[in-house]
C-alpha atoms as a PDB file:
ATOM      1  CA  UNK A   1      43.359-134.674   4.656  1.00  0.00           C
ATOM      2  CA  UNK A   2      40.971-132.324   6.426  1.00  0.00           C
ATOM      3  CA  UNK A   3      37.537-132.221   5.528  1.00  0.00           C
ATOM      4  CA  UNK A   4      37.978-128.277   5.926  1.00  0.00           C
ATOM      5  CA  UNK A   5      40.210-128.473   3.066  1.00  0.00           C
ATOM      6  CA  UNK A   6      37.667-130.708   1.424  1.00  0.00           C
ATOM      7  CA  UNK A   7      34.986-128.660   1.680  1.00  0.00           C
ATOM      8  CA  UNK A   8      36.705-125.725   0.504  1.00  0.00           C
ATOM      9  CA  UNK A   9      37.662-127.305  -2.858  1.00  0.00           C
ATOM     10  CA  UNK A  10      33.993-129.433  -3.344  1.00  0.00           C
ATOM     11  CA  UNK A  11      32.697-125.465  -2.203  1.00  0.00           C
ATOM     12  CA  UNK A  12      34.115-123.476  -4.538  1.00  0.00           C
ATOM     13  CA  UNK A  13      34.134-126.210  -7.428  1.00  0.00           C
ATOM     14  CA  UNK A  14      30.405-126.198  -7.148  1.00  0.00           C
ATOM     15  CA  UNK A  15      30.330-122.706  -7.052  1.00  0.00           C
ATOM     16  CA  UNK A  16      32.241-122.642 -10.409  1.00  0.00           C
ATOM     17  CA  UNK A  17      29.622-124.791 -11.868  1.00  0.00           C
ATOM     18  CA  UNK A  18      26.898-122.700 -10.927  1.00  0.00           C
ATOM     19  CA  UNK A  19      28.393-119.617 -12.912  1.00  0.00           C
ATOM     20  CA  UNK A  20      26.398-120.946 -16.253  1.00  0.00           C
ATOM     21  CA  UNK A  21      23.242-121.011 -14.697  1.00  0.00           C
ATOM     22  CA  UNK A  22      23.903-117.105 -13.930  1.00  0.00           C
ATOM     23  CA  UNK A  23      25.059-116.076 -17.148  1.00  0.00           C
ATOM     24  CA  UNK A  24      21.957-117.070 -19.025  1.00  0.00           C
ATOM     25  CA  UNK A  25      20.665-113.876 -17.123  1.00  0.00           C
ATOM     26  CA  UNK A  26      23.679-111.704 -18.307  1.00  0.00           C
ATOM     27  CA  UNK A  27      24.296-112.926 -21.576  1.00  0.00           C
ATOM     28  CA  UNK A  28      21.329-114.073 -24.313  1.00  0.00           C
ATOM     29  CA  UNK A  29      23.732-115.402 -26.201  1.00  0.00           C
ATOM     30  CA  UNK A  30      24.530-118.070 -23.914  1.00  0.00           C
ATOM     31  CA  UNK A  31      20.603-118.246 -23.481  1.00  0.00           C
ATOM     32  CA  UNK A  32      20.517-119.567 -26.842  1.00  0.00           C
ATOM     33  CA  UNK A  33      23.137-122.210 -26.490  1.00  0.00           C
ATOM     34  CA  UNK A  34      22.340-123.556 -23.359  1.00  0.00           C
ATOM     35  CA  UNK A  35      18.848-124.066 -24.900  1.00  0.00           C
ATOM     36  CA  UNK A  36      20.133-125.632 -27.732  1.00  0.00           C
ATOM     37  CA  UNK A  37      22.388-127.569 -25.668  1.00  0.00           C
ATOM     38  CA  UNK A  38      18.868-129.201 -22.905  1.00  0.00           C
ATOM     39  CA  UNK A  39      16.571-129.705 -26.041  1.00  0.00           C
ATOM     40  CA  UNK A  40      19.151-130.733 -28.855  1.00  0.00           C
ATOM     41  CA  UNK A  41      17.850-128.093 -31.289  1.00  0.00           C
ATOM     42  CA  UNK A  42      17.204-124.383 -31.328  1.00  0.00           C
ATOM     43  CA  UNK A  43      14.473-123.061 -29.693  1.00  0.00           C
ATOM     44  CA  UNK A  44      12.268-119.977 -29.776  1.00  0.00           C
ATOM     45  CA  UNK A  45       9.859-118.473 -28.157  1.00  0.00           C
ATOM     46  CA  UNK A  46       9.354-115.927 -25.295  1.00  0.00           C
ATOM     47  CA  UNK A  47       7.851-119.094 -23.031  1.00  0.00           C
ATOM     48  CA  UNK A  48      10.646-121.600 -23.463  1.00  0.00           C
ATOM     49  CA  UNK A  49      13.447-118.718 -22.346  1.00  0.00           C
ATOM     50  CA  UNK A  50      11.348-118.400 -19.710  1.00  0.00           C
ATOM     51  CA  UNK A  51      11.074-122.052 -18.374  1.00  0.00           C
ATOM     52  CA  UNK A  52      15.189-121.986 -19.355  1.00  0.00           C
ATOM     53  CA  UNK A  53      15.484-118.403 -16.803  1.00  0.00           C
ATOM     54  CA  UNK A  54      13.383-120.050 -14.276  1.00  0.00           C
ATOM     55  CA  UNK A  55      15.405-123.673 -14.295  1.00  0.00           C
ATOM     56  CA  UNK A  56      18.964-121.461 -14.494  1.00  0.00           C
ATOM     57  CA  UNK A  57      17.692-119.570 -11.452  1.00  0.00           C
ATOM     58  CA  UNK A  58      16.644-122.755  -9.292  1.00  0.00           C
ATOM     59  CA  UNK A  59      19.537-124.411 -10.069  1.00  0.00           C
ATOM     60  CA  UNK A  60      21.684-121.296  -9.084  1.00  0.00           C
ATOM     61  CA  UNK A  61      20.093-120.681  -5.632  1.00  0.00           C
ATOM     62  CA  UNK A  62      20.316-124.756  -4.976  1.00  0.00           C
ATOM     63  CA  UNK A  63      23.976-124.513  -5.984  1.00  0.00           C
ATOM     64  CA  UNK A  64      24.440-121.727  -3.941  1.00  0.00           C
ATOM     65  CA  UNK A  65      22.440-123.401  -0.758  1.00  0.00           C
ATOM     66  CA  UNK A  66      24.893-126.650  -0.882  1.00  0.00           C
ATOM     67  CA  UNK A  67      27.667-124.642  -1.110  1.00  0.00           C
ATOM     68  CA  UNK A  68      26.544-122.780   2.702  1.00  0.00           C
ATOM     69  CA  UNK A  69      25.605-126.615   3.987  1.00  0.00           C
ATOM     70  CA  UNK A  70      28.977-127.661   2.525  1.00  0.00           C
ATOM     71  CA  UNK A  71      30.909-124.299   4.298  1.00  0.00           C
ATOM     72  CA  UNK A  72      28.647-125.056   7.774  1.00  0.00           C
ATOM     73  CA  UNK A  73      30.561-128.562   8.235  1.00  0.00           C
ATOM     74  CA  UNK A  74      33.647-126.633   8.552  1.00  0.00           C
ATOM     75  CA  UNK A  75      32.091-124.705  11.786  1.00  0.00           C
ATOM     76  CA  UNK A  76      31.669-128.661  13.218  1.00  0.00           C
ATOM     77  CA  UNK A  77      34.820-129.544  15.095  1.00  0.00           C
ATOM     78  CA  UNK A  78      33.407-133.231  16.308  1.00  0.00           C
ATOM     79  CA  UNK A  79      35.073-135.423  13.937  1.00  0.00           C
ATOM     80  CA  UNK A  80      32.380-138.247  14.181  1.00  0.00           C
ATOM     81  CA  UNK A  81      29.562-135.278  12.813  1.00  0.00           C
ATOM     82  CA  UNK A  82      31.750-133.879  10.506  1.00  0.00           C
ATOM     83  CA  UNK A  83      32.530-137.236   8.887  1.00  0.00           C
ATOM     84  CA  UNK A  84      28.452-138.238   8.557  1.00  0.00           C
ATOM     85  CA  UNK A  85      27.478-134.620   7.267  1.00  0.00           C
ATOM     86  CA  UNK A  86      30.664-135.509   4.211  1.00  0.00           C
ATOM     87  CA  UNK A  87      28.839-138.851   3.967  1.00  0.00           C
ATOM     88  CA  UNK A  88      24.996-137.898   3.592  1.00  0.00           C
ATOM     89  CA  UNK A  89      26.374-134.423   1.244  1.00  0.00           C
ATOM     90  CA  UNK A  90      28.472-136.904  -0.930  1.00  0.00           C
ATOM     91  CA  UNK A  91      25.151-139.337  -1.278  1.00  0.00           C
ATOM     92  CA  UNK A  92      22.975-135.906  -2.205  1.00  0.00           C
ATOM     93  CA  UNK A  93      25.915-135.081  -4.861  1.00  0.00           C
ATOM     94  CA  UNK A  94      26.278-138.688  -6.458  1.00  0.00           C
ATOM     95  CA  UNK A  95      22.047-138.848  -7.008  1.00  0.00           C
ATOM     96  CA  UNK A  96      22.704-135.346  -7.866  1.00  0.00           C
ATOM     97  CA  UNK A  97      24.639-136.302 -10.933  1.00  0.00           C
ATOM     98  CA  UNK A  98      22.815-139.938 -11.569  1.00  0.00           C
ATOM     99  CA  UNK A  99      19.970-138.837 -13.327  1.00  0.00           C
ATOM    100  CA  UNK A 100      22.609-137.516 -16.455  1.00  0.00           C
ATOM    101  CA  UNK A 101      24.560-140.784 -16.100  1.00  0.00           C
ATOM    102  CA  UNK A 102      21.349-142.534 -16.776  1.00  0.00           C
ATOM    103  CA  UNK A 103      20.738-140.239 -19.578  1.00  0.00           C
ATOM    104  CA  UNK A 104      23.817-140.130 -21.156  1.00  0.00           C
ATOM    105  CA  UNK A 105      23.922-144.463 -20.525  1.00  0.00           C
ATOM    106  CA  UNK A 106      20.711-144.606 -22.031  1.00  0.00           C
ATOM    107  CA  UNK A 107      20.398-142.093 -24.526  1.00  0.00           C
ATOM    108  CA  UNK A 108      16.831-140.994 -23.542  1.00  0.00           C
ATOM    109  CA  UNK A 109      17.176-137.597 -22.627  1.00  0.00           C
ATOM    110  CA  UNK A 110      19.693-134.615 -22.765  1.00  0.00           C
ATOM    111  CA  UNK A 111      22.040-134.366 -20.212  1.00  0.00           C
ATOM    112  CA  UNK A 112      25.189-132.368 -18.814  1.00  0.00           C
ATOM    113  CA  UNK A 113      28.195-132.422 -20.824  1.00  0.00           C
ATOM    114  CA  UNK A 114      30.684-135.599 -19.611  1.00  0.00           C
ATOM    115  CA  UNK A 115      33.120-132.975 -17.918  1.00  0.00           C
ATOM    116  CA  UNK A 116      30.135-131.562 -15.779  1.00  0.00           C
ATOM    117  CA  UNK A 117      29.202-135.597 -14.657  1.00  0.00           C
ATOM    118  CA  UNK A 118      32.723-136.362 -14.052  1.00  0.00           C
ATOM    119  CA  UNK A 119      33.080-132.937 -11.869  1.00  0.00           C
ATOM    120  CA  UNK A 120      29.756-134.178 -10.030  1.00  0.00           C
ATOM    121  CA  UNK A 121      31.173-137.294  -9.449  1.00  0.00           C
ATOM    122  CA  UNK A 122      34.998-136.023  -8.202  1.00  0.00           C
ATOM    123  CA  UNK A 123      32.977-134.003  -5.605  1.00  0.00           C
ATOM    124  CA  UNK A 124      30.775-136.628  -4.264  1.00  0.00           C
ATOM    125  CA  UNK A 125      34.330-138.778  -4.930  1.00  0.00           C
ATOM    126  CA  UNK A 126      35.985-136.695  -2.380  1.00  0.00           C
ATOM    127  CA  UNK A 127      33.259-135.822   0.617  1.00  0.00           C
ATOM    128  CA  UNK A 128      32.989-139.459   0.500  1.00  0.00           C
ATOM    129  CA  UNK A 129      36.780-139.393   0.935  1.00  0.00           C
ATOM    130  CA  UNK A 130      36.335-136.851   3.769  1.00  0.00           C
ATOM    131  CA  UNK A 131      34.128-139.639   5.405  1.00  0.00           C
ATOM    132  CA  UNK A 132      36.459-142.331   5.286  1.00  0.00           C
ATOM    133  CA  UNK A 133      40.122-140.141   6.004  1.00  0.00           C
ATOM    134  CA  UNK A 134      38.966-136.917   7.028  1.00  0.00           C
ATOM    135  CA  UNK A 135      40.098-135.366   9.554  1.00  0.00           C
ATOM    136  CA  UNK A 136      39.276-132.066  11.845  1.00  0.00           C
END
């Protein structure tokens, strides 16, 4: 398969799970639930929206800077570089998604939803793919 096709679908599949972290600025509603959702109970308070806007915004723009790192390999036509950038981008995305897994394992703290770990770990899954059988 070719890691341009790779990228593309790890691209806009992070993209896609970036969108949440944008509506909490459109939508209060979905404010409230995603802050129910991190802290396991309702919360209020002008402060703790804030912290909630300013995470949602972070996580947005990081989202957003992967997705131009994971768009640049596509520009590399030496297969060798193209094959470590999948590698060392499907590392950053599997610790990406570890500290949930060792959430959700250990029951500690909150963490993602199971679909949202198991969509972290299908991308890493498949740069790492693009590593071993990619091609340019």
């Amino acid at each position: 398969m070719k890691i341009k096709y790779i990228n593309w679908i790890t691209g806009i599949v992070l993209l896609l799970q970036t969108l949440a972290s944008w509506a909490v600025f459109i939508s209060p509603d979905v404010a409230n639930q995603m802050a129910a959702q991190i802290m396991g109970k309702e919360i209020s308070g002008d402060d703790a929206f804030l912290i909630l806007k300013t995470f949602s915004s972070v996580f947005g723009y990081f989202g957003l800077g992967v997705f131009i790192l994971i768009m640049g390999i596509n520009t590399i036509k030496d297969l060798e570089i193209a094959r470590k950038l999948c590698l060392y981008l499907g590392i950053f995305m599997f610790f990406f998604s570890l500290p949930d897994i060792v959430h959700m394992v250990t029951g500690t703290l909150p963490h993602q939803p199971i679909i949202a770990i198991i969509i972290n770990l299908s991308i890493a899954g498949l740069l790492l793919f693009g590593w071993k059988k990619g091609t340019v």
